[in-house]
Protein backbone atom coordinates (compact mmCIF):
# COMPACT_ATOMS: atom_id res chain seq x y z
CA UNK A 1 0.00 0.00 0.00
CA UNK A 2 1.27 3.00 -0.71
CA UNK A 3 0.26 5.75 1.62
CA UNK A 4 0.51 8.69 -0.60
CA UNK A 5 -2.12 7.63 -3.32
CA UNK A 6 -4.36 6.90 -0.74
CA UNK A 7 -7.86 8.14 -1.79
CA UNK A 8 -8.80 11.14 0.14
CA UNK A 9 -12.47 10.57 0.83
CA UNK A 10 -11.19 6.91 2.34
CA UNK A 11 -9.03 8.47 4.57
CA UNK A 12 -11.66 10.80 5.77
CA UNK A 13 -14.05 8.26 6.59
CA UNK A 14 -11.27 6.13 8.36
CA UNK A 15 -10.09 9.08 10.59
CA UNK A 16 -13.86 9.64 11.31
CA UNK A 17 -14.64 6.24 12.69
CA UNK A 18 -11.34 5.39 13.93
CA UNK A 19 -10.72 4.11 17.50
CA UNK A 20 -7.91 6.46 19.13
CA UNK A 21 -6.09 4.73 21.80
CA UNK A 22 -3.90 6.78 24.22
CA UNK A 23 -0.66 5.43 26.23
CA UNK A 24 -1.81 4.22 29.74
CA UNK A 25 1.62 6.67 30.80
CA UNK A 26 -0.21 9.86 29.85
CA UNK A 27 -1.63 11.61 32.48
CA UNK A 28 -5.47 11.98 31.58
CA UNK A 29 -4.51 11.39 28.00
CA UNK A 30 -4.33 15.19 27.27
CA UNK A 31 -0.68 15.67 26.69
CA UNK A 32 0.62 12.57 24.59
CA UNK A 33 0.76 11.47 21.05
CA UNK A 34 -2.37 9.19 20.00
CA UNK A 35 -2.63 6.09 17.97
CA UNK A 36 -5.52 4.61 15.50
CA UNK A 37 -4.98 1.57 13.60
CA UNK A 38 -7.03 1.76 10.21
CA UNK A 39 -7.81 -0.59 7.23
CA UNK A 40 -5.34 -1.82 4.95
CA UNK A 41 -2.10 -1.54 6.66
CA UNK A 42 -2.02 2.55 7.47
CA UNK A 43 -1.77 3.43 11.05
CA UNK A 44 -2.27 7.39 11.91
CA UNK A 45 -0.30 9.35 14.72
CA UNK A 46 -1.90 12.57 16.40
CA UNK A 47 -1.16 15.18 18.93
CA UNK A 48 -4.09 15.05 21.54
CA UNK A 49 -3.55 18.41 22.07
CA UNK A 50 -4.56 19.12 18.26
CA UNK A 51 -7.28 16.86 17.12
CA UNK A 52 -8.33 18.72 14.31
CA UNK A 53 -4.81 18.55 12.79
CA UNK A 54 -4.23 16.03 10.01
CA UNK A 55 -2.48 13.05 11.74
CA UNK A 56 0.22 11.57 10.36
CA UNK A 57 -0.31 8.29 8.48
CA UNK A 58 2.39 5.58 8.08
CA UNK A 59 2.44 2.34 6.65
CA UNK A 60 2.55 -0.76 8.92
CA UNK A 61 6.00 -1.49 8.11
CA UNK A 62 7.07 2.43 8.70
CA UNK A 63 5.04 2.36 11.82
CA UNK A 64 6.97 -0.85 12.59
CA UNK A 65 10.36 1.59 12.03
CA UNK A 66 9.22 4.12 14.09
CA UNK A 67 8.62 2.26 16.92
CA UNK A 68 11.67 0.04 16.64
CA UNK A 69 14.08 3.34 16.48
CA UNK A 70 12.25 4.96 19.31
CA UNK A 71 12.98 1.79 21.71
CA UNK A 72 16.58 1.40 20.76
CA UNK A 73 16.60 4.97 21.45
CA UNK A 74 18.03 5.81 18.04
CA UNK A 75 15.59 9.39 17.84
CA UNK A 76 17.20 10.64 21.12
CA UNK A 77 18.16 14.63 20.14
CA UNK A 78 22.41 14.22 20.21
């Protein structure tokens, strides 16, 4: 799947009915980055600060990056 021919009016139907989970860490879920995994491999990242931002959408596999550099600590600022 490739993430940047995704059909617009999918996307907006997928962000509408998505289920947003939130870290159990955050603190009332009002300061943390949320997560909602939709159909055909795209996950979507948002600020729960800024709902009505555009999230950012990722493949599985670059989700699968993400996550995998963040807990070998390889996005720590230098």
């Amino acid at each position: 799947m490739n993430k940047n021919e995704l059909d617009p009016d999918w996307v907006e139907s997928q962000l509408r009915d998505a289920q947003w989970e939130t870290s159990s860490f955050s603190s009332g879920g009002t300061n943390c980055v949320q997560i909602a995994f939709l159909d055909e491999g795209i996950v979507a990242l948002r600020d729960s600060k800024n709902i009505k931002k555009a999230p950012h959408l990722f493949t599985d596999s670059e989700y699968d990056a993400f996550v995998s550099a963040i807990v070998h600590g390889e996005l720590r600022r230098r």
